[in-house]
C-alpha atoms as a PDB file:
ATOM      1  CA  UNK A   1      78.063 105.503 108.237  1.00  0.00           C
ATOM      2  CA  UNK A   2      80.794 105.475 106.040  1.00  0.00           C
ATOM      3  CA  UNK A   3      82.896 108.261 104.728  1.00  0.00           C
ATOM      4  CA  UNK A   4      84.920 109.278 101.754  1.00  0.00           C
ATOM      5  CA  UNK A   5      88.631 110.416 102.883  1.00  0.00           C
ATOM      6  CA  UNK A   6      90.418 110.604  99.110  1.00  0.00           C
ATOM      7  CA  UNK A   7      89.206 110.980  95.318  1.00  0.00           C
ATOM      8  CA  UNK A   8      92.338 111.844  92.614  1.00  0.00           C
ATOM      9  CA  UNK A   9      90.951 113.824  89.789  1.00  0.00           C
ATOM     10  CA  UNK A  10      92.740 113.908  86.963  1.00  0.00           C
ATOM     11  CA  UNK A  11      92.201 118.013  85.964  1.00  0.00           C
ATOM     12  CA  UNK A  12      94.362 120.800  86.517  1.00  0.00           C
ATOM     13  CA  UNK A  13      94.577 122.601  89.927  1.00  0.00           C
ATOM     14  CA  UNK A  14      94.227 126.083  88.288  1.00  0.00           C
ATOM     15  CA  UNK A  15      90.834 125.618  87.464  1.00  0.00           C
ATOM     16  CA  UNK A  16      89.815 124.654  91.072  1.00  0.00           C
ATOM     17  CA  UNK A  17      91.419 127.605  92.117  1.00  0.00           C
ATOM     18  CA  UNK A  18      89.571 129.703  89.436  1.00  0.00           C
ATOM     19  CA  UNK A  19      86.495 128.594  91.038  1.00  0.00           C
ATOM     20  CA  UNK A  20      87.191 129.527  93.995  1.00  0.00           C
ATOM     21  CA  UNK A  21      88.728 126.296  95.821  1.00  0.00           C
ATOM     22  CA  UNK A  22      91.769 126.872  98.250  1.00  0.00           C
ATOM     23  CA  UNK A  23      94.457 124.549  96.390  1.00  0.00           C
ATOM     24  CA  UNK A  24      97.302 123.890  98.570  1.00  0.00           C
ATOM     25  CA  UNK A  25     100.898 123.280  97.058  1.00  0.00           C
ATOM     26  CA  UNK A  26     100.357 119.911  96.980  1.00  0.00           C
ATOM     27  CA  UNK A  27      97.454 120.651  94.568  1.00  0.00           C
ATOM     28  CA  UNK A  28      94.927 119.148  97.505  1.00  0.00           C
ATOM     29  CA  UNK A  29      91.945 120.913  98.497  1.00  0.00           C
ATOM     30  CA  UNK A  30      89.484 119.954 100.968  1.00  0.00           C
ATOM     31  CA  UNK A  31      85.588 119.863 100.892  1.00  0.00           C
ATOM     32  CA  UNK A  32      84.005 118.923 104.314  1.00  0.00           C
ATOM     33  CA  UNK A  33      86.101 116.037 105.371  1.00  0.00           C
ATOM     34  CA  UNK A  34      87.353 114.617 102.107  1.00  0.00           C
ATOM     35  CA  UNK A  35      90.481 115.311 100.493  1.00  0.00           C
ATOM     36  CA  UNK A  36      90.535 116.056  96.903  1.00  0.00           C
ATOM     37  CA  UNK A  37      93.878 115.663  95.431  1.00  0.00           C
ATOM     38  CA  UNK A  38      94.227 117.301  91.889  1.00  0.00           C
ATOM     39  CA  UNK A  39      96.657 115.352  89.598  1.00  0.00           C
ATOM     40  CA  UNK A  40      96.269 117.477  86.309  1.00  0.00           C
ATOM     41  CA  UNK A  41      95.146 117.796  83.133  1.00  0.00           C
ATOM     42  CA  UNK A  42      97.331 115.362  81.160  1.00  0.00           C
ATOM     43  CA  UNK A  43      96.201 112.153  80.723  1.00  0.00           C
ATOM     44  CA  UNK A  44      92.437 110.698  81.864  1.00  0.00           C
ATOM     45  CA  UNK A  45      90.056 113.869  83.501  1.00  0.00           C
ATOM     46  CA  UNK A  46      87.686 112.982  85.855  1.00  0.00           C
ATOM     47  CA  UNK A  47      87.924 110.636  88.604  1.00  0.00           C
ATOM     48  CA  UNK A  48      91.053 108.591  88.774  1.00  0.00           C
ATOM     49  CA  UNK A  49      90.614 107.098  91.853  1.00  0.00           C
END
């Protein structure tokens, strides 16, 4: 089976927060066992990689 570790999303950490997602200070937050790292607003939303 595989499994997804990382996705980069390119949208801003705040709003995660405001939806009730604990963002770490490295703007990470974690949904079952994948790691969703949050690298703003500027430039390209969506899924960076």
């Amino acid at each position: 089976m595989n499994q997804l570790h990382r996705v980069s999303i390119g949208d801003a950490p705040a709003a995660w927060r405001a939806a009730g997602f604990a963002v770490d200070e490295t703007n990470t937050t974690v949904i079952g066992r994948t790691s969703i790292e949050l690298v703003g607003a500027h430039g390209p939303r969506g899924i960076r990689s």
